[in-house]
N, C-alpha and C. Protein backbone atom coordinates (compact mmCIF):
# COMPACT_ATOMS: atom_id res chain seq x y z
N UNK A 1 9.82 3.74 -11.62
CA UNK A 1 9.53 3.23 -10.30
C UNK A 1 10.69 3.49 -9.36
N UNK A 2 10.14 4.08 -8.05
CA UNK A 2 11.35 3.81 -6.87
C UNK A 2 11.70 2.28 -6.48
N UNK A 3 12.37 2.10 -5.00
CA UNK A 3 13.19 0.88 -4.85
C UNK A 3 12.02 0.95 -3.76
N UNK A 4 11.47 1.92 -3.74
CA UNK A 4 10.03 0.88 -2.63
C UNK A 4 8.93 1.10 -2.34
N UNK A 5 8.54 0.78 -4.34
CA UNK A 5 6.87 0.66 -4.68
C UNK A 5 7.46 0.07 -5.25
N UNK A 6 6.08 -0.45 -5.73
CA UNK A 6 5.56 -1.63 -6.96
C UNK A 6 3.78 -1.43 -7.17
N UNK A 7 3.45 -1.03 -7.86
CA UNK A 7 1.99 -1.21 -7.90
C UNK A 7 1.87 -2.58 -8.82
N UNK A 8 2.31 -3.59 -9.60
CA UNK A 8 1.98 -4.56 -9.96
C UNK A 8 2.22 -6.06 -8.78
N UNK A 9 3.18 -5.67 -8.08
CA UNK A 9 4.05 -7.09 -7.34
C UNK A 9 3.22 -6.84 -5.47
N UNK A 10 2.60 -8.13 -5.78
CA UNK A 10 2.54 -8.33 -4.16
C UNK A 10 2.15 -9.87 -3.74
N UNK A 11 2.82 -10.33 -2.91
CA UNK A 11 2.27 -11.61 -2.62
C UNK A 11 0.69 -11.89 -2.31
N UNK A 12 0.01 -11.18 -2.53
CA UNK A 12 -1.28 -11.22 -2.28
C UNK A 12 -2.01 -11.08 -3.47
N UNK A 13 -1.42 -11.07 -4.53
CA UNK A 13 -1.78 -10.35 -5.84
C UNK A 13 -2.75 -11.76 -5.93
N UNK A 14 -4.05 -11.88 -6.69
CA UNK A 14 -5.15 -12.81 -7.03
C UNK A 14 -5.89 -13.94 -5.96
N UNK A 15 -5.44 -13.09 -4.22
CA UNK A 15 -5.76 -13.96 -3.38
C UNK A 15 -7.17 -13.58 -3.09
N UNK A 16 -7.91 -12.69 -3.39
CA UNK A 16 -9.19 -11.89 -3.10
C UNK A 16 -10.24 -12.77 -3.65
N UNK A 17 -11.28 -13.09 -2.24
CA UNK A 17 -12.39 -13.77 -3.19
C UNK A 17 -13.09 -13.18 -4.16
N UNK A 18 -14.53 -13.34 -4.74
CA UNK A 18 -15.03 -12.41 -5.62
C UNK A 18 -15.63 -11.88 -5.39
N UNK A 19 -16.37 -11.64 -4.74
CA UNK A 19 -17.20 -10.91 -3.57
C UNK A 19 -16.73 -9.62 -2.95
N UNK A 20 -15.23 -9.45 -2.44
CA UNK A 20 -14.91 -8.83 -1.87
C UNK A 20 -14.53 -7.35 -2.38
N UNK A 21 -14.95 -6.40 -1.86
CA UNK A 21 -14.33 -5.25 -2.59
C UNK A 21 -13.90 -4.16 -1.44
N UNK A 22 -12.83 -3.36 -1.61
CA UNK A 22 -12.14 -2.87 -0.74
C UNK A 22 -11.00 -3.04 -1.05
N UNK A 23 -10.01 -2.89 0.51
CA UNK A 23 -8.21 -3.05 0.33
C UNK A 23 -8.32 -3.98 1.61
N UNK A 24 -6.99 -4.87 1.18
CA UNK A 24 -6.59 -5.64 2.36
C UNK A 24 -4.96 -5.65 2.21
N UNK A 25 -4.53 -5.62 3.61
CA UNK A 25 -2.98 -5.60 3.88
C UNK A 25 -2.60 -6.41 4.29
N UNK A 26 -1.12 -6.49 4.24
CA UNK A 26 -0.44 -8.00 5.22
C UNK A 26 0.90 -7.75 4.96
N UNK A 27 1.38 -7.92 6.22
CA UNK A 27 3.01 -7.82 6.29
C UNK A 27 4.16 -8.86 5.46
N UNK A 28 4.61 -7.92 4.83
CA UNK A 28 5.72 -8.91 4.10
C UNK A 28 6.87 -10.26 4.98
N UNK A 29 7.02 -10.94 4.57
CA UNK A 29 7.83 -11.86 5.11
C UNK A 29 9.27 -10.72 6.16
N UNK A 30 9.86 -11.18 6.72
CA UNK A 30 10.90 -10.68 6.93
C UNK A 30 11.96 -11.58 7.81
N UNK A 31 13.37 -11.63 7.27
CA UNK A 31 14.20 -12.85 8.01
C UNK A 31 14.86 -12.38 9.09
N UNK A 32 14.47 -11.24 9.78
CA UNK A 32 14.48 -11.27 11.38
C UNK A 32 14.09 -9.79 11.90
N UNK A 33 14.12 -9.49 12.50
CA UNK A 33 13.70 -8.54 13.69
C UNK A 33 14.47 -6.88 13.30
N UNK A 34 15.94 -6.79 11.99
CA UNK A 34 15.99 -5.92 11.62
C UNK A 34 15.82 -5.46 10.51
N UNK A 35 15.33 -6.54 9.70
CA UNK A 35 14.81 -6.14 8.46
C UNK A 35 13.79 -5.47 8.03
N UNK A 36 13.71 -4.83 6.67
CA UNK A 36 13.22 -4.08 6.10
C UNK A 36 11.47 -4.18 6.35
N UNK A 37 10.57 -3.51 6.90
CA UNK A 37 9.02 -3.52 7.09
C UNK A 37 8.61 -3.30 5.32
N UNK A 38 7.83 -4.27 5.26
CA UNK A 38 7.34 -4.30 3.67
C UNK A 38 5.30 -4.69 4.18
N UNK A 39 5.16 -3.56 3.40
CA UNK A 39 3.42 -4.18 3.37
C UNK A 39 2.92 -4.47 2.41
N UNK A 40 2.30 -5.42 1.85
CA UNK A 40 1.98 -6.02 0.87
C UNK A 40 0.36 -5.71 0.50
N UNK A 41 -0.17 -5.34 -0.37
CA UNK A 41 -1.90 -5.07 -0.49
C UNK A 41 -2.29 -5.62 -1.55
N UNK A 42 -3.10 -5.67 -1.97
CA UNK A 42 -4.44 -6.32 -2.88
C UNK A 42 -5.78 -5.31 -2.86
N UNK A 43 -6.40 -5.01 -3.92
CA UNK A 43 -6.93 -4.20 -3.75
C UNK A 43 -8.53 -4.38 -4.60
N UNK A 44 -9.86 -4.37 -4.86
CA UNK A 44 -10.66 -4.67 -5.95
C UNK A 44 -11.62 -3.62 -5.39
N UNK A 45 -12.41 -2.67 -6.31
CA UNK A 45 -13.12 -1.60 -6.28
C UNK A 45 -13.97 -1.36 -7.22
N UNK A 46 -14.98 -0.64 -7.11
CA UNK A 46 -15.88 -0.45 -8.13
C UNK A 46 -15.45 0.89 -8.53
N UNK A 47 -15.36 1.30 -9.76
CA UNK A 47 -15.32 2.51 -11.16
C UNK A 47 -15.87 3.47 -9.76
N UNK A 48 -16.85 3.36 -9.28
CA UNK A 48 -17.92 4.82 -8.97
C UNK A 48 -17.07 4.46 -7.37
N UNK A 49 -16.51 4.00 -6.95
CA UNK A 49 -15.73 4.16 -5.56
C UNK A 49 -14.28 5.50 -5.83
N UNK A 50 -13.97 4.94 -6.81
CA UNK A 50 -12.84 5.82 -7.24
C UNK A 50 -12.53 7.13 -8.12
N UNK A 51 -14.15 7.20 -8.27
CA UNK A 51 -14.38 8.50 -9.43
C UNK A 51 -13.79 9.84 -8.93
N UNK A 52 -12.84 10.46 -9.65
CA UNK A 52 -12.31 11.66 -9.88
C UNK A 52 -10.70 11.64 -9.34
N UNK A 53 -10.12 10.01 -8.71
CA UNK A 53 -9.17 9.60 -8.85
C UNK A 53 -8.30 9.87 -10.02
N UNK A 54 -6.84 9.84 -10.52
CA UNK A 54 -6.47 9.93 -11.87
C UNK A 54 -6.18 8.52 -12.22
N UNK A 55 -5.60 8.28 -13.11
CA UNK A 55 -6.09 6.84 -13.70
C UNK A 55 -4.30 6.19 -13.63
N UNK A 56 -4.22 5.24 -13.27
CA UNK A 56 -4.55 4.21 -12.35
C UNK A 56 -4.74 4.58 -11.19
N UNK A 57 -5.75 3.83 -10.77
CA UNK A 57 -6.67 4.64 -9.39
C UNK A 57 -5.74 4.39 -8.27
N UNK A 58 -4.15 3.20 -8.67
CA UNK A 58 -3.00 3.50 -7.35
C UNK A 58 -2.97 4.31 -7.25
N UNK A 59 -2.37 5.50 -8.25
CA UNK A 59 -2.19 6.46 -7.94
C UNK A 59 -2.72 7.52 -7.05
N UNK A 60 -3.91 7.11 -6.78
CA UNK A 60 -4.49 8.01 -5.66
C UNK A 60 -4.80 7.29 -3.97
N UNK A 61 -4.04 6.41 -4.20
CA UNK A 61 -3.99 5.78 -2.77
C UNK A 61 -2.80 6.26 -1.85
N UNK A 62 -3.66 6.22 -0.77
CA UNK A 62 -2.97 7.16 0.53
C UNK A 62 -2.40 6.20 1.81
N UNK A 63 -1.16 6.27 2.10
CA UNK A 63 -0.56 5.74 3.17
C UNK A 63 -0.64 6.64 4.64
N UNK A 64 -1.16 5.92 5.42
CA UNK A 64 -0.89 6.68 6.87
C UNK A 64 -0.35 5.97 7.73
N UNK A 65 0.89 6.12 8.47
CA UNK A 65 2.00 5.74 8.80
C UNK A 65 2.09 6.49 10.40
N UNK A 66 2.03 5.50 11.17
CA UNK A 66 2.61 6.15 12.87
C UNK A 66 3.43 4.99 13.13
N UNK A 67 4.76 5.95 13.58
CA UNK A 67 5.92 5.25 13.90
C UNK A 67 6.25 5.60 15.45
N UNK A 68 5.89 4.93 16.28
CA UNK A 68 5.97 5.42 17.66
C UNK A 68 5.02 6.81 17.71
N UNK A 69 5.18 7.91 18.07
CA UNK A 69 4.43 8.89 17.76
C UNK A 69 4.34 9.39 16.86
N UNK A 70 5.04 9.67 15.81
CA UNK A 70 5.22 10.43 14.97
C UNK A 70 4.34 9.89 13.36
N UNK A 71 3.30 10.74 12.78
CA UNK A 71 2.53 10.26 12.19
C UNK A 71 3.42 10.74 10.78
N UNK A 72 2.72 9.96 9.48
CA UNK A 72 3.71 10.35 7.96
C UNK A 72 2.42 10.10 7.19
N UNK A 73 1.53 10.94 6.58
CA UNK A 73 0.25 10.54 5.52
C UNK A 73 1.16 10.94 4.26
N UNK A 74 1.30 9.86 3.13
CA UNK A 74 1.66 10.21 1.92
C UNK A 74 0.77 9.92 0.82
N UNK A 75 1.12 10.06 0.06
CA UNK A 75 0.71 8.89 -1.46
C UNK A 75 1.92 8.49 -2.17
N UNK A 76 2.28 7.65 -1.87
CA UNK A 76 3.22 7.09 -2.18
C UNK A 76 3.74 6.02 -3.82
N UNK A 77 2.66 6.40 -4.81
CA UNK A 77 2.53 6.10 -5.85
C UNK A 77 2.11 7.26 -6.82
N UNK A 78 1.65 8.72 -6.03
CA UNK A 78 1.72 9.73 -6.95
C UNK A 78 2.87 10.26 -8.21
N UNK A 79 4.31 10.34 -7.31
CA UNK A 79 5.15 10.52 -8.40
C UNK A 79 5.49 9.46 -9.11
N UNK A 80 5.28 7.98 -9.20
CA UNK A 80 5.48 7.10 -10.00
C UNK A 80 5.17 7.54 -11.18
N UNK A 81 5.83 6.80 -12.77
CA UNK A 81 4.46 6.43 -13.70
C UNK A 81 3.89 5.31 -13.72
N UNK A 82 2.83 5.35 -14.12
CA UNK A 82 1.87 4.53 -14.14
C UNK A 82 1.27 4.32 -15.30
N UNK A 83 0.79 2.76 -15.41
CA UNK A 83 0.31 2.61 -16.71
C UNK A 83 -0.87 2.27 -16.68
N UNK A 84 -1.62 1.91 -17.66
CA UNK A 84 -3.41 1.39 -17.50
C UNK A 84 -2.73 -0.05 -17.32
N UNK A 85 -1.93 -0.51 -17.64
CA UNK A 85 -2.04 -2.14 -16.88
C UNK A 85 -1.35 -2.49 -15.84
N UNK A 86 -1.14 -1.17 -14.75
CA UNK A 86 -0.81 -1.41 -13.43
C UNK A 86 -1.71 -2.19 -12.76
N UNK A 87 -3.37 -2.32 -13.42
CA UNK A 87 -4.21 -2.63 -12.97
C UNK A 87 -5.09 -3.18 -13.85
N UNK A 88 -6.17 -4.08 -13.44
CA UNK A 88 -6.57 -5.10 -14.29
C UNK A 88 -8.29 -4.45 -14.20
N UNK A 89 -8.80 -3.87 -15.29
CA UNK A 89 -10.55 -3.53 -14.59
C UNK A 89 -11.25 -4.46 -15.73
N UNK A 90 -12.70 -4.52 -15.42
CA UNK A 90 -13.70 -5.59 -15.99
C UNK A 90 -14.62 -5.09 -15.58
N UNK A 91 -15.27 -4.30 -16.76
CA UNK A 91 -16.81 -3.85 -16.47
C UNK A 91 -16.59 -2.58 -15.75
N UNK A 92 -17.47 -2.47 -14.42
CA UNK A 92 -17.42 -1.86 -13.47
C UNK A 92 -16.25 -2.24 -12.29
N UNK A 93 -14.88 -3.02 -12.47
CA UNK A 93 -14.64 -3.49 -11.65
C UNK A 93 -13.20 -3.65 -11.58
N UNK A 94 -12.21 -2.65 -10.89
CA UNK A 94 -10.33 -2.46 -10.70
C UNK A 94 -9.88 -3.40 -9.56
N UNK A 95 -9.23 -4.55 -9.87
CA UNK A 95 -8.00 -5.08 -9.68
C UNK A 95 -7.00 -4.44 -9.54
N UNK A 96 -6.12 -4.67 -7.98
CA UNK A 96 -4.69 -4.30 -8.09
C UNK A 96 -3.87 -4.63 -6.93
N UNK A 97 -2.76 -4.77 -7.49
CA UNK A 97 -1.70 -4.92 -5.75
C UNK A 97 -0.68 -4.32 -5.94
N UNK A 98 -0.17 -4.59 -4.75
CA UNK A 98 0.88 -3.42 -4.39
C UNK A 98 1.81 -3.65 -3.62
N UNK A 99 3.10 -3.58 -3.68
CA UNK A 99 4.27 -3.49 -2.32
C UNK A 99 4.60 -1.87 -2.06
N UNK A 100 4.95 -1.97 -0.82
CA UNK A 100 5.67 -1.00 -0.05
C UNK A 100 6.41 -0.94 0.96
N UNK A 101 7.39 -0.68 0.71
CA UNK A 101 8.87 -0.66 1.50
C UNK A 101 8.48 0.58 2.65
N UNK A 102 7.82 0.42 3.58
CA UNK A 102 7.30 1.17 4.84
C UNK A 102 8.64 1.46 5.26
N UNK A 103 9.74 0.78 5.68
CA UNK A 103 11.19 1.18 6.65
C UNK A 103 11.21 2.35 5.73
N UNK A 104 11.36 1.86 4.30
CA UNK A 104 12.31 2.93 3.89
C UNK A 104 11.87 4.14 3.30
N UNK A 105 10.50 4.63 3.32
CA UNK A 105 9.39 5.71 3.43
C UNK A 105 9.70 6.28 4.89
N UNK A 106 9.61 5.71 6.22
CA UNK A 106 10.13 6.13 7.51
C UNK A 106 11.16 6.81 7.77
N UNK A 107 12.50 5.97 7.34
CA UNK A 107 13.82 6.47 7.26
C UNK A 107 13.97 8.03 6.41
N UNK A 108 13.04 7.65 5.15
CA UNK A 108 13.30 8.96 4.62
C UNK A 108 13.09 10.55 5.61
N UNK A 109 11.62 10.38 6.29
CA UNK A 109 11.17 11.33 6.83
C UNK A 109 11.81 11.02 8.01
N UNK A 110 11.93 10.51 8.88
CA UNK A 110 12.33 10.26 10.30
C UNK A 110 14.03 9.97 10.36
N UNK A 111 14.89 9.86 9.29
CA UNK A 111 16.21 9.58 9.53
C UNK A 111 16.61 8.45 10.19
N UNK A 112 15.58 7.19 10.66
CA UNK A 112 15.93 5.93 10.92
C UNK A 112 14.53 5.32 10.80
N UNK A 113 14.70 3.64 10.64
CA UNK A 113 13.83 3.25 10.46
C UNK A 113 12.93 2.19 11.84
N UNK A 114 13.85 2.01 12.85
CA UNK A 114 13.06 1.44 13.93
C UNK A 114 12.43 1.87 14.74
N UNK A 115 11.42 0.77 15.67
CA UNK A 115 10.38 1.67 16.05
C UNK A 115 9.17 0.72 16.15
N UNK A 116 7.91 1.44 16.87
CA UNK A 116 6.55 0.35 16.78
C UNK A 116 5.64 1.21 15.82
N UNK A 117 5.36 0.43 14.54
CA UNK A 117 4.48 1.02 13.48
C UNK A 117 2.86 0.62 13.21
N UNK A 118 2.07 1.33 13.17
CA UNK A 118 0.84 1.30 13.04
C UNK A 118 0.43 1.67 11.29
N UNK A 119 -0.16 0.81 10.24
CA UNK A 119 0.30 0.99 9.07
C UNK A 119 -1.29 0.92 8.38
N UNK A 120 -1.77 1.47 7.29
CA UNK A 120 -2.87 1.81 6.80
C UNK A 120 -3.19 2.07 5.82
N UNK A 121 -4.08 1.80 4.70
CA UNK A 121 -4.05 2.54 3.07
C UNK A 121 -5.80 3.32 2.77
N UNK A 122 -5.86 3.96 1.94
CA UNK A 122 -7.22 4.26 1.93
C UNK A 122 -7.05 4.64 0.64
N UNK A 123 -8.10 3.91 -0.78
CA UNK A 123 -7.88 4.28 -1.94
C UNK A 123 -9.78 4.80 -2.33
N UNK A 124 -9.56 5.80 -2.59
CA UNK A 124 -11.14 6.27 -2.64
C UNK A 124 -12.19 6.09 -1.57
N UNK A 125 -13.01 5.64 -1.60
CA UNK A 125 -13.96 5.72 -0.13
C UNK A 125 -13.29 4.38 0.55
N UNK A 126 -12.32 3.38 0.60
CA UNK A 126 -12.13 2.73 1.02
C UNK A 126 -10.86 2.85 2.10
N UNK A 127 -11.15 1.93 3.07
CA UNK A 127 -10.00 2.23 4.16
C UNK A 127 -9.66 0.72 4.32
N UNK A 128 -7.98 0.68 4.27
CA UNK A 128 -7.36 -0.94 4.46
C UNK A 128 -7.65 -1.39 6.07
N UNK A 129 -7.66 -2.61 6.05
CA UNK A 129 -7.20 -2.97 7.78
C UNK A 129 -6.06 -2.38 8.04
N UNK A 130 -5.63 -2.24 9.58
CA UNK A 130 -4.40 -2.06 10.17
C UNK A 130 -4.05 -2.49 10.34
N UNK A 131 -2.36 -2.62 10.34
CA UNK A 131 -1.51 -3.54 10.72
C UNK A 131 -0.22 -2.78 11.77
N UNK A 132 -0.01 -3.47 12.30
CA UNK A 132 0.74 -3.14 13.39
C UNK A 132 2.74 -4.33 13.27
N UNK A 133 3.33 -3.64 13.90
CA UNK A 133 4.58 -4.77 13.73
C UNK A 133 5.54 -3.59 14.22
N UNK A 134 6.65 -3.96 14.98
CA UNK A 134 8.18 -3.93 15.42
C UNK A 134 9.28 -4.17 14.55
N UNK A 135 10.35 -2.89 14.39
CA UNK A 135 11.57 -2.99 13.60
C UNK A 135 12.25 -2.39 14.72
N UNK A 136 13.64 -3.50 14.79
CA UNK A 136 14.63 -3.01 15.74
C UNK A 136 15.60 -2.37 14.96
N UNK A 137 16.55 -1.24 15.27
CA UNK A 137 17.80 -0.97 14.65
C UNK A 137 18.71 -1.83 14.44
């Protein structure tokens, strides 16, 4: 693992009703205005949403990232490894969450990390809400 993924750790990890299937996001805590942008996800899908994904179906989830103008689409859990209990399935049915250190995915490509960010995931036919938020230098 890098210093900013996690496909097991997210504060959102078992908050999903049962019903729900898709991705949902939410901004990590942060103790002021220059700290680190962290997005936090939760994720539950059906087997046939994710078919031809490689297995753990994180692994095929896609970040799209606009930082002021400048757009960054990754997958940001491809070069990880990954295990079958990154994720929890039942039946027809994958469990999972996730952190991501967004500043420091930015910084990499952009050479700093502040800025107004527009933030996004899409794991198989599914697309996360957006989230939006401000990092000052």
């Amino acid at each position: 693992m890098t210093d900013w993924t996690s496909p097991t750790e997210s504060r959102l990890a078992g908050t999903l009703p049962a019903e729900f299937r898709g991705i949902y996001l939410a901004l990590g805590e942060r103790e002021n205005a220059a700290s680190p942008l962290q997005v936090h996800g939760v994720y539950r899908v059906s087997q046939a949403d994710v078919e031809g994904l490689p297995l753990p179906a994180i692994g095929g989830l896609v970040l799209a990232l606009q930082r002021d103008l400048e757009p960054l689409v990754i997958e940001p859990f491809r070069e990880n490894i990954l295990f079958a209990d990154d994720e929890r399935r039942t039946h027809d049915i994958i469990d999972g969450a996730f952190r991501i250190a967004v500043s420091e995915l930015a910084s990499r490509a952009y050479a700093r990390r502040d800025g107004n960010y527009l933030v996004f995931v899409s794991l198989g036919r599914h697309i996360s809400n957006v989230l939006s938020a401000s990092v000052d230098a």
